[in-house]
Protein backbone atom coordinates (compact mmCIF):
# COMPACT_ATOMS: atom_id res chain seq x y z
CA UNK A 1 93.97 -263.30 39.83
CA UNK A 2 93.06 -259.22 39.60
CA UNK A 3 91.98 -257.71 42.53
CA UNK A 4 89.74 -254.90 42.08
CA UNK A 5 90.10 -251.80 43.93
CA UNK A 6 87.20 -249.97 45.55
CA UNK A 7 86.99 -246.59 44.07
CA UNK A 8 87.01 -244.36 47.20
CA UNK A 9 86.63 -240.18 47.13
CA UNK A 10 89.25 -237.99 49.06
CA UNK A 11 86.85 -238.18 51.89
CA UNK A 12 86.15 -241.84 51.93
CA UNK A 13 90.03 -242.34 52.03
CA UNK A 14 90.07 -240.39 55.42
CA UNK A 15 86.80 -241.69 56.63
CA UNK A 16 87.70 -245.38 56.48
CA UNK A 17 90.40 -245.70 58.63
CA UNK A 18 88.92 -243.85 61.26
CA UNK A 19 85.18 -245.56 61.10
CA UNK A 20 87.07 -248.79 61.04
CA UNK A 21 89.03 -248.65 63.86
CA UNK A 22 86.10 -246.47 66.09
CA UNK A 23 83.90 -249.73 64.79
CA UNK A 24 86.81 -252.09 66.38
CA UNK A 25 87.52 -250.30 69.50
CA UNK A 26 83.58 -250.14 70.06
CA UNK A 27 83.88 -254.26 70.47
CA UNK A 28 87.27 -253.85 72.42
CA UNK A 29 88.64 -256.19 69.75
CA UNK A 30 92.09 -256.37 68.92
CA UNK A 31 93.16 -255.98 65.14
CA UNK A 32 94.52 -259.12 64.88
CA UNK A 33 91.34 -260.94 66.39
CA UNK A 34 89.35 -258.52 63.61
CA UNK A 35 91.18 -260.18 61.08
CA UNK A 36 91.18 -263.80 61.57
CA UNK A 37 87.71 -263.15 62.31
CA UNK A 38 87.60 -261.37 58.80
CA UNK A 39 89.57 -263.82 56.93
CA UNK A 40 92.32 -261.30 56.00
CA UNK A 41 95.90 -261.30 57.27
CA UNK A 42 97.34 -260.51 60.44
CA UNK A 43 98.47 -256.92 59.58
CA UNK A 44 96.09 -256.08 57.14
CA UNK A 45 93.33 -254.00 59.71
CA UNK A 46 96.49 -252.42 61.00
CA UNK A 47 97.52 -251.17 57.10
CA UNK A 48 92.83 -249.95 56.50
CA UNK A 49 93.24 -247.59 60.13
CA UNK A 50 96.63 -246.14 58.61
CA UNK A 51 95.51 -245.39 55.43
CA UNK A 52 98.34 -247.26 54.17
CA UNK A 53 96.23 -249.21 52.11
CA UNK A 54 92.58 -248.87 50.34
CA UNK A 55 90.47 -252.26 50.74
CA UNK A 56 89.07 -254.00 47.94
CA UNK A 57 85.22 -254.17 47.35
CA UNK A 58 85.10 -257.62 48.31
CA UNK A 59 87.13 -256.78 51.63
CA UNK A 60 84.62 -253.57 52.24
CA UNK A 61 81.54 -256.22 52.27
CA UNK A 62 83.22 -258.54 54.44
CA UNK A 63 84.01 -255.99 56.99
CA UNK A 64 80.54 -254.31 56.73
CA UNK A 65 78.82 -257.47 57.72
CA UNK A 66 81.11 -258.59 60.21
CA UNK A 67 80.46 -254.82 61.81
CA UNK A 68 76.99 -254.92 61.01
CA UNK A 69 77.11 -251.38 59.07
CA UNK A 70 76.49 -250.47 55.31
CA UNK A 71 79.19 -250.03 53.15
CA UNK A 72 78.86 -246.54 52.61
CA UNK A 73 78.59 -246.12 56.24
CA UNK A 74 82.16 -247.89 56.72
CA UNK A 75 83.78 -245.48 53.73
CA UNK A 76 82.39 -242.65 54.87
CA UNK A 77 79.51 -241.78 52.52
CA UNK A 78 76.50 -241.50 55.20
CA UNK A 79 76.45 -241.13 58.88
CA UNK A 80 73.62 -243.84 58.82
CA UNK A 81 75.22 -246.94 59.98
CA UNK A 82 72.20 -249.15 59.22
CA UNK A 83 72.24 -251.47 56.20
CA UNK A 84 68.95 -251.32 53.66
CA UNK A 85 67.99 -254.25 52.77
């Protein structure tokens, strides 16, 4: 199976990890509970707030609805957290 990468800008690679884990800490969740919640493995919201790795599109849609934010919110494209429907 190929996973496909998200395509993320210099400043989307910075923005992530920081909007993810201010969107975690906001629900005074744990990362672990984030990601069973999320479907992913244990360590993997650890690895996104790092910026050790870059989430796949699939894994940037999960995460957006789970947070309730647009995707280009979560990488760091607009400051408008709201999704359009």
């Amino acid at each position: 199976m190929e996973i496909t990468v998200y395509p993320m800008n210099q400043n989307e690679k910075s923005e992530f990890p920081a909007r993810l884990r201010k969107l975690r800490e906001e629900r005074r969740q744990s990362r672990v509970v984030v990601s069973e919640l999320c479907g992913l493995s244990r360590g993997m919201i650890r690895q996104y707030e790092r910026g050790e790795k870059i989430p796949t599109l699939k894994t940037l849609i999960v995460l957006a609805n789970y947070f309730g934010v647009s995707i280009d919110y979560l990488a760091g494209e607009t400051n408008n957290r709201k999704r359009s429907l």
